[in-house]
Protein backbone atom coordinates (compact mmCIF):
# COMPACT_ATOMS: atom_id res chain seq x y z
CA UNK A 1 66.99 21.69 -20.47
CA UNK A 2 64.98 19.64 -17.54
CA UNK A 3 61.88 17.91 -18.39
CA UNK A 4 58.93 19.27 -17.31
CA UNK A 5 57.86 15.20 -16.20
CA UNK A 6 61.75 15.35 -13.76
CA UNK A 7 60.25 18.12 -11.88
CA UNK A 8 58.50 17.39 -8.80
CA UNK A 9 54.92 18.50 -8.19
CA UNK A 10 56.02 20.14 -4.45
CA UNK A 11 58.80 22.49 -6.78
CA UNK A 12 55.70 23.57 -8.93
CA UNK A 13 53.54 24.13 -6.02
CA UNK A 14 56.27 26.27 -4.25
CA UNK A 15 56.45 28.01 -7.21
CA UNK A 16 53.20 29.05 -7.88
CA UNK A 17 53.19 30.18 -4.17
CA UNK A 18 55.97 32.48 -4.97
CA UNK A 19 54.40 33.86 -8.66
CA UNK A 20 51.13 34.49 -6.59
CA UNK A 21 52.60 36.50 -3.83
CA UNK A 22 54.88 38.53 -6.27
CA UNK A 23 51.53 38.93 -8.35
CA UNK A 24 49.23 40.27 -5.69
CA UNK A 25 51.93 42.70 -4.23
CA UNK A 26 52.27 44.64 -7.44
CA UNK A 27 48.78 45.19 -6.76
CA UNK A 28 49.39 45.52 -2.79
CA UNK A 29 52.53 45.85 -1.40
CA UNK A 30 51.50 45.06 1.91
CA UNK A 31 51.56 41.24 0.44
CA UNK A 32 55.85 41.58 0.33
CA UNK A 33 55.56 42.49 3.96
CA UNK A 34 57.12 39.55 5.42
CA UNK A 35 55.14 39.94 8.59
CA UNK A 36 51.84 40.31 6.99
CA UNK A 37 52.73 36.53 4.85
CA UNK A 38 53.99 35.42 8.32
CA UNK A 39 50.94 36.41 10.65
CA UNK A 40 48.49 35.57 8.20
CA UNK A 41 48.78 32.07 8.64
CA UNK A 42 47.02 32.09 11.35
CA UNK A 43 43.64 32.76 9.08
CA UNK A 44 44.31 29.44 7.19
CA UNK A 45 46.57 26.85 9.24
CA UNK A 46 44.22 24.98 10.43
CA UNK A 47 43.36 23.85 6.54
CA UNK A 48 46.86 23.14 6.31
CA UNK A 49 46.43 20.69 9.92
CA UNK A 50 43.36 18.58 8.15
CA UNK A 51 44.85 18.30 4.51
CA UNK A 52 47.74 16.44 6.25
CA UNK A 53 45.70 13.56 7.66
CA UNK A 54 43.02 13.19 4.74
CA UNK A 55 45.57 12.61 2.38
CA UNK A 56 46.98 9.78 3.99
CA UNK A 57 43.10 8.68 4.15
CA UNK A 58 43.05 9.63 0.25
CA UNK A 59 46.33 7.62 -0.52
CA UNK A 60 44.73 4.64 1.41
CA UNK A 61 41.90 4.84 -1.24
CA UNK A 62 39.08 6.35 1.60
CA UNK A 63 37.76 9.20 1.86
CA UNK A 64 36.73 11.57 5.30
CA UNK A 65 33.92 14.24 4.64
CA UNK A 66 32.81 14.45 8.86
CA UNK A 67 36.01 15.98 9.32
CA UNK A 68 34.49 19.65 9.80
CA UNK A 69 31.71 18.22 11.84
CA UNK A 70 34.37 16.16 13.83
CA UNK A 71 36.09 19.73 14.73
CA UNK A 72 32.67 21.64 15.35
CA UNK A 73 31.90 18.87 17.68
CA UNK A 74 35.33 18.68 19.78
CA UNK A 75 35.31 22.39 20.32
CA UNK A 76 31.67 22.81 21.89
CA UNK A 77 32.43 19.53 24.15
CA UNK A 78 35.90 21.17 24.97
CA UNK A 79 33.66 24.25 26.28
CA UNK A 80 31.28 22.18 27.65
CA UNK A 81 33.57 20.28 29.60
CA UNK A 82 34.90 23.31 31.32
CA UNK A 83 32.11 25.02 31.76
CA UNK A 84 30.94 21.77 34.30
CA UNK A 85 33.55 22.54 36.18
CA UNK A 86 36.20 20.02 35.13
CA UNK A 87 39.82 21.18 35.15
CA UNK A 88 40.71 22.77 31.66
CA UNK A 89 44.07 19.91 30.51
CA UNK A 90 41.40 17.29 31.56
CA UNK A 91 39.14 18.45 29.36
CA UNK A 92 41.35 18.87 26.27
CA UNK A 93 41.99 14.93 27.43
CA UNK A 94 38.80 13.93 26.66
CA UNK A 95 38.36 16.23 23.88
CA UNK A 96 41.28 14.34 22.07
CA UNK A 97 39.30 10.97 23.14
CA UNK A 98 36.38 12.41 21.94
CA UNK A 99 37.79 13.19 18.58
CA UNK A 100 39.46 9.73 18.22
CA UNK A 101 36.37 8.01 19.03
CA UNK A 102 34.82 10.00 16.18
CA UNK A 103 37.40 8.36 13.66
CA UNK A 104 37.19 4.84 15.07
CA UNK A 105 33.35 5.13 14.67
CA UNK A 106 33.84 5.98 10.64
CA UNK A 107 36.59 3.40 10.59
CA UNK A 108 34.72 0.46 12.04
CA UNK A 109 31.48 1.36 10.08
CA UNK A 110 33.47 1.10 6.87
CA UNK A 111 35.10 -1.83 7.52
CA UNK A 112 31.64 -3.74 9.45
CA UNK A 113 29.37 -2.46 6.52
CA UNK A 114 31.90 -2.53 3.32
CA UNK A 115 30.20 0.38 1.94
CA UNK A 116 31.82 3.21 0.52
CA UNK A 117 33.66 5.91 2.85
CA UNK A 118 32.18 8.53 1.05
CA UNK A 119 29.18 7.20 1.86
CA UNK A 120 29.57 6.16 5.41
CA UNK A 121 31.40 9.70 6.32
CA UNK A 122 28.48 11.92 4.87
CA UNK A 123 26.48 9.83 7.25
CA UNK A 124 28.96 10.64 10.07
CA UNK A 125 28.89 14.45 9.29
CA UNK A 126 25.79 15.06 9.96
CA UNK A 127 25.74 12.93 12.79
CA UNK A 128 28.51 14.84 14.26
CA UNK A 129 27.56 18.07 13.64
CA UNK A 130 24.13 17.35 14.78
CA UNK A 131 25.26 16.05 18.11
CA UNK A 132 27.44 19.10 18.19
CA UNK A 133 24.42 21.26 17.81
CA UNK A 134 22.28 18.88 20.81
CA UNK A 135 25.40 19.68 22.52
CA UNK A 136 25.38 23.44 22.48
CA UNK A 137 21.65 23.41 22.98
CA UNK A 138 21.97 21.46 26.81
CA UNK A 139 24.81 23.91 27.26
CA UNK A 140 22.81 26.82 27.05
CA UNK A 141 24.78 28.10 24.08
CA UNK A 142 21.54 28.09 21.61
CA UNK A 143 22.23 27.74 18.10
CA UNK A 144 25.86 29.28 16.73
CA UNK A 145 26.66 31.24 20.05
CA UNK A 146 30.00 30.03 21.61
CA UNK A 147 31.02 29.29 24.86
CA UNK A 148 33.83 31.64 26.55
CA UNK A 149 35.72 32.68 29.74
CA UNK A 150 38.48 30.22 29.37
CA UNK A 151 41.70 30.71 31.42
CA UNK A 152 43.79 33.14 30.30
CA UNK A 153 46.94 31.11 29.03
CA UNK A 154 44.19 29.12 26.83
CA UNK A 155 44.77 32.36 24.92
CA UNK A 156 48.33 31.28 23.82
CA UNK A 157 47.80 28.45 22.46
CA UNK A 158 47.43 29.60 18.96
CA UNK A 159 48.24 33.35 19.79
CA UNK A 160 51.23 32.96 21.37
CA UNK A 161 55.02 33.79 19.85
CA UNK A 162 57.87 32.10 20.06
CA UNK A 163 61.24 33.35 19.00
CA UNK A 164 58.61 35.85 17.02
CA UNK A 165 57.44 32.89 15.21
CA UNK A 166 53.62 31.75 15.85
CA UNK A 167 53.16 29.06 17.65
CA UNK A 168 50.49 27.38 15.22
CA UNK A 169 53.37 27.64 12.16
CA UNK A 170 56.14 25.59 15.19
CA UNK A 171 53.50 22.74 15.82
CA UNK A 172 52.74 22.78 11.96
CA UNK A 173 56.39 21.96 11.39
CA UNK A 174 56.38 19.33 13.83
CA UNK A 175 53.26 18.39 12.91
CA UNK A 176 53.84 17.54 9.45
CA UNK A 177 57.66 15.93 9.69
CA UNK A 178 55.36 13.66 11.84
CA UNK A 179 53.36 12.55 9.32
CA UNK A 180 56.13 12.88 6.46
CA UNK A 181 58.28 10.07 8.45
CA UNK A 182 55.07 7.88 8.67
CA UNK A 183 53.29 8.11 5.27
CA UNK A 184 57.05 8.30 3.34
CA UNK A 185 59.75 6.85 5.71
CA UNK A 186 58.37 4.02 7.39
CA UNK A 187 56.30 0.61 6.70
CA UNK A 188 53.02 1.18 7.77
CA UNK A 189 53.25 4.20 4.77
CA UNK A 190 54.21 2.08 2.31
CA UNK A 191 51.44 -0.17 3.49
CA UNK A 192 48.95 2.52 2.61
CA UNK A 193 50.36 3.18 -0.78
CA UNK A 194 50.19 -0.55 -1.69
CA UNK A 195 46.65 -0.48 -0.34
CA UNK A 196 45.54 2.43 -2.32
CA UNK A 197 46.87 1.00 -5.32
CA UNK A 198 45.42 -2.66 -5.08
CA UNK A 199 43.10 -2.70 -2.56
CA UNK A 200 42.01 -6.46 -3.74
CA UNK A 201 45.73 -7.47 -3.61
CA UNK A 202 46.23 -6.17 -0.06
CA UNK A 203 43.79 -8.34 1.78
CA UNK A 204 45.65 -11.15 -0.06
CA UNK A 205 48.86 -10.22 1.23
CA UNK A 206 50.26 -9.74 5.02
CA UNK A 207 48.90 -6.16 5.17
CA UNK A 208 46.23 -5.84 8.30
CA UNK A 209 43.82 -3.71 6.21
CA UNK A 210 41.24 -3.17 8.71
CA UNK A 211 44.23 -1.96 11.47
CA UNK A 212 45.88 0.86 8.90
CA UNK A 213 42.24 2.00 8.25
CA UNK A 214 41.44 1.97 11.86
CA UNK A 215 44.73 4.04 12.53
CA UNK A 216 43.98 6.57 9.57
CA UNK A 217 40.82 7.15 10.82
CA UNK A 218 41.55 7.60 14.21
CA UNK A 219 44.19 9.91 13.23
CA UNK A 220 42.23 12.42 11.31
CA UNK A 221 39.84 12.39 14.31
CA UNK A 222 42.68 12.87 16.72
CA UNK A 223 43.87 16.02 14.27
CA UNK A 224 40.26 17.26 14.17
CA UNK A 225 40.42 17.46 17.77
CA UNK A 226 43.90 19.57 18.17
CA UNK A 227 42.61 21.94 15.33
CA UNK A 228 39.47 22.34 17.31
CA UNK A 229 41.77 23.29 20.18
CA UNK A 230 43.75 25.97 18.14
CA UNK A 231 40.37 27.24 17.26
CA UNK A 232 39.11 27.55 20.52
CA UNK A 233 42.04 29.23 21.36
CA UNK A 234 42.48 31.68 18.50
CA UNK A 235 39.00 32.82 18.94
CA UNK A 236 38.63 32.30 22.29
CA UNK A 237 35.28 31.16 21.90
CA UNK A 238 34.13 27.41 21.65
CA UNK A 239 31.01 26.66 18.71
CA UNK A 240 29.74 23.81 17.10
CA UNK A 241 30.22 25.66 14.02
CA UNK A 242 34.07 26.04 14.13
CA UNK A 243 34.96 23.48 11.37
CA UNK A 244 31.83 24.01 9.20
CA UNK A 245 33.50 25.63 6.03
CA UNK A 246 36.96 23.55 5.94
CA UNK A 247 35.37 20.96 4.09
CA UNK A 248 36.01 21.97 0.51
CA UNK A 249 39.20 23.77 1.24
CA UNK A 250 40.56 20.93 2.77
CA UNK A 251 39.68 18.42 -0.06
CA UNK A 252 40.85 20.64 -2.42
CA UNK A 253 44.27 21.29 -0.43
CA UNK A 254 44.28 17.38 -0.48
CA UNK A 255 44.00 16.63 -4.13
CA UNK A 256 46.00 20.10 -4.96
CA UNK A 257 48.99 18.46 -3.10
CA UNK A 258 49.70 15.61 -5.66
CA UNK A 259 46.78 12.94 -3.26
CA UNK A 260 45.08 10.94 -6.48
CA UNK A 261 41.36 10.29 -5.43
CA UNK A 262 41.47 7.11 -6.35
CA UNK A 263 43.97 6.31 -4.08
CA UNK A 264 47.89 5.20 -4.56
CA UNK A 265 49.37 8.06 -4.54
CA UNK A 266 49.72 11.38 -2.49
CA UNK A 267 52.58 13.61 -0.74
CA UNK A 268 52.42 15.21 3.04
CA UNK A 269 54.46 18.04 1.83
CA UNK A 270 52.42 18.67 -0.98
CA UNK A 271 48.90 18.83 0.70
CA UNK A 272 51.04 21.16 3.24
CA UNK A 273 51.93 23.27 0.28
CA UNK A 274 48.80 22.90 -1.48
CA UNK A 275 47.16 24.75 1.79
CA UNK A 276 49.62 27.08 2.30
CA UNK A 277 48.96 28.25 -1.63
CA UNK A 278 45.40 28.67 -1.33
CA UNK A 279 45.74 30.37 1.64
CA UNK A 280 47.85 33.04 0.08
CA UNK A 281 45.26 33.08 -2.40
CA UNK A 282 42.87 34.08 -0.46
CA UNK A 283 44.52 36.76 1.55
CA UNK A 284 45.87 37.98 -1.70
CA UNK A 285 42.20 38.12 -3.11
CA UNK A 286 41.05 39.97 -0.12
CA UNK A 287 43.93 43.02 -0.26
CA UNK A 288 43.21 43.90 -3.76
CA UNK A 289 39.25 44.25 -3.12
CA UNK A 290 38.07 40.46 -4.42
CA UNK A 291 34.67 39.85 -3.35
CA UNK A 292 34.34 36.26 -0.98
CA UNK A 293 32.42 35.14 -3.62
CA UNK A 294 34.64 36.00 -6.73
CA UNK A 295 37.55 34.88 -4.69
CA UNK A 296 35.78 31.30 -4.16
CA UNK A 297 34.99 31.30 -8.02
CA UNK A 298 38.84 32.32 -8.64
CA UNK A 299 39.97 29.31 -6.21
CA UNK A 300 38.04 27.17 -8.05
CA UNK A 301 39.85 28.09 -11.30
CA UNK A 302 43.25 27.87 -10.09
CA UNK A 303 42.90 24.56 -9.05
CA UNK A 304 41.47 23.39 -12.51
CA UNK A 305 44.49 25.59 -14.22
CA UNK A 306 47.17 23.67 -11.62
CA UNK A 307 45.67 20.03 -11.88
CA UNK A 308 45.94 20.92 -15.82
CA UNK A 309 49.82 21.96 -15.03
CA UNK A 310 50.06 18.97 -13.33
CA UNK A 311 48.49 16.45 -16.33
CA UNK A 312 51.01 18.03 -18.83
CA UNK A 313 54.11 18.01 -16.62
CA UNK A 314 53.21 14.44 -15.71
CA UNK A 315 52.12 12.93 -19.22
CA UNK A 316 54.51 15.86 -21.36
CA UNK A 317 56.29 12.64 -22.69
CA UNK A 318 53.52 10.89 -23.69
CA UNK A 319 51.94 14.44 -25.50
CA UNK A 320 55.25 15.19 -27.05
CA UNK A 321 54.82 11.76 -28.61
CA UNK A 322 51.41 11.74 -29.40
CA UNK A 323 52.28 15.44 -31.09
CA UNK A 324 55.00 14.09 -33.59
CA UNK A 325 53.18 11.09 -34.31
CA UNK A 326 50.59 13.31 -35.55
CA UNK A 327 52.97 15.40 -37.56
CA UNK A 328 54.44 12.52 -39.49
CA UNK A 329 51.16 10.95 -40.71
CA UNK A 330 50.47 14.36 -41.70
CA UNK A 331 53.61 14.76 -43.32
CA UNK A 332 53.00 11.49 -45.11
CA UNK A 333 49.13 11.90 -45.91
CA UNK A 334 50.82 15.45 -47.42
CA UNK A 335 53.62 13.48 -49.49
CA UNK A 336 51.22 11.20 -50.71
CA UNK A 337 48.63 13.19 -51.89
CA UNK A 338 51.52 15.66 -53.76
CA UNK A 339 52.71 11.92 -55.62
CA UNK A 340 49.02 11.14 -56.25
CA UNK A 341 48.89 14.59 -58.14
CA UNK A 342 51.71 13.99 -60.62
């Protein structure tokens, strides 16, 4: 019989994914529509596009929290930038600058000021968001309103088909084999492992530090920017308020995916998972009549149920142990009270 410890946490998270479709289609059948699971990635995606990047930041030992802000900003300077008349793949240029710059600017503030990135990037959020929302005001586009009339083949981006597939599920598989061949196949990755394990022991070593955190950074920004992009695209309307509820779903995608908050240890195809399973959840939730409310209340319970799943399969060794070790001085306390007695 295989230990629960031998398998991996992706093979648990893939199953779950499977137990919760098969569970909300005897309730809905829709949900074993293959179409319907196919299409309605396009509601959740872009969680799945941020996880990816934040838990290499995780298994560096940081931590990004301006990452919603980051997108809310690239999407009303995307519209911005069109609207003033400046050709539209130009704009997406500077967009992508724009959201890079945003992750150098958290990256060189943690590593000038040594405080903590949790810290630093709550600072950043609402510095981002805030400019997004300055932003949309000089625009004309007062408070949540969006900005609109983009070319037609902007349209595509996220809405388009190919080979009946949607396009946002093709760059997601590029996407993350991208990041899977970095974090887990080459040097630099194994550089961020070491680094979220011993932070202290990496300076000491021939690991450039301040250039993988620079790089993370700058990535996640760069990410923010495409997802703002797909967003922009998918609902054809460019807000500052685009990326304002990823936050928690994307942290929780994160640390649902195997990343360990304190750094050291994380999996791309885990987070990818991790998304991709409370997704589901949510769609699920929503055919059988859940409430947005109860459904965010039932989130919040399956990821306390699968980090619990997770301890035991991890530590079931260690248990099992701790279990008959338990029994024996039982057994013995038992044996030598019954020799006491006669």
């Amino acid at each position: 019989m295989m230990k629960l410890k031998n398998i991996s946490w992706e093979i648990w998270l893939l199953i779950i994914i499977v137990l919760e479709i098969i569970l909300f289609g005897l309730f809905n059948s829709r949900m074993f529509n293959f179409n319907v699971l196919l299409y309605g990635t396009n509601d959740f995606i872009y969680i799945a596009f941020l996880a990816v990047p934040l838990t290499m930041i995780i298994v560096s030992g940081g931590i990004d929290l301006s990452f919603g802000s980051v997108v809310g900003l690239c999407a009303i300077s995307l519209g911005v930038l069109y609207k003033s008349d400046m050709p539209f793949y130009l704009a997406v240029l500077v967009t992508f600058i724009i959201g890079a710059g945003c992750g150098l600017l958290n990256a060189l503030l943690i590593i000038l000021t040594g405080v903590n990135p949790l810290v630093i990037t709550l600072g950043t959020m609402y510095l981002y968001s805030g400019a997004a929302l300055l932003i949309s005001g000089t625009a004309g586009a007062t408070g949540y309103e969006g900005i609109s009339d983009f070319p037609g083949y902007v349209d595509s981006i996220s809405n388009g088909l190919a080979l009946g597939i949607p396009l946002p599920i093709i760059y997601f598989t590029v996407f993350v084999f991208i990041f899977y061949i970095i974090l887990h196949r080459l040097n630099f990755g194994r550089s961020i492992f070491f680094i979220g394990q011993n932070m202290r022991a990496s300076r000491y070593s021939t690991i450039n530090v301040n250039r993988i955190t620079l790089i993370n950074y700058m990535l996640m920004g760069i990410s923010s920017a495409a997802v703002a992009l797909m967003l922009v695209s998918y609902f054809g309307s460019a807000r500052s308020d685009l990326g304002s509820s990823f936050l928690m779903p994307v942290i929780t995608a994160a640390v649902l995916g195997g990343a360990n908050i304190y750094g050291g240890e994380g999996s791309i195809f885990g987070s990818a998972l991790a998304a991709f399973l409370i997704g589901y959840l949510q769609q699920g939730l929503q055919m059988v009549g859940v409430s947005t409310e109860m459904s965010n209340a039932v989130s919040g319970g399956l990821l306390i149920c699968v980090l619990i799943v997770k301890s035991v399969s991890h530590y079931s060794d260690t248990i099992m142990h701790y279990l008959k070790k338990s029994f024996r001085h039982e057994n013995r306390e038992i044996k030598g009270s019954n020799e006491h007695v006669y």
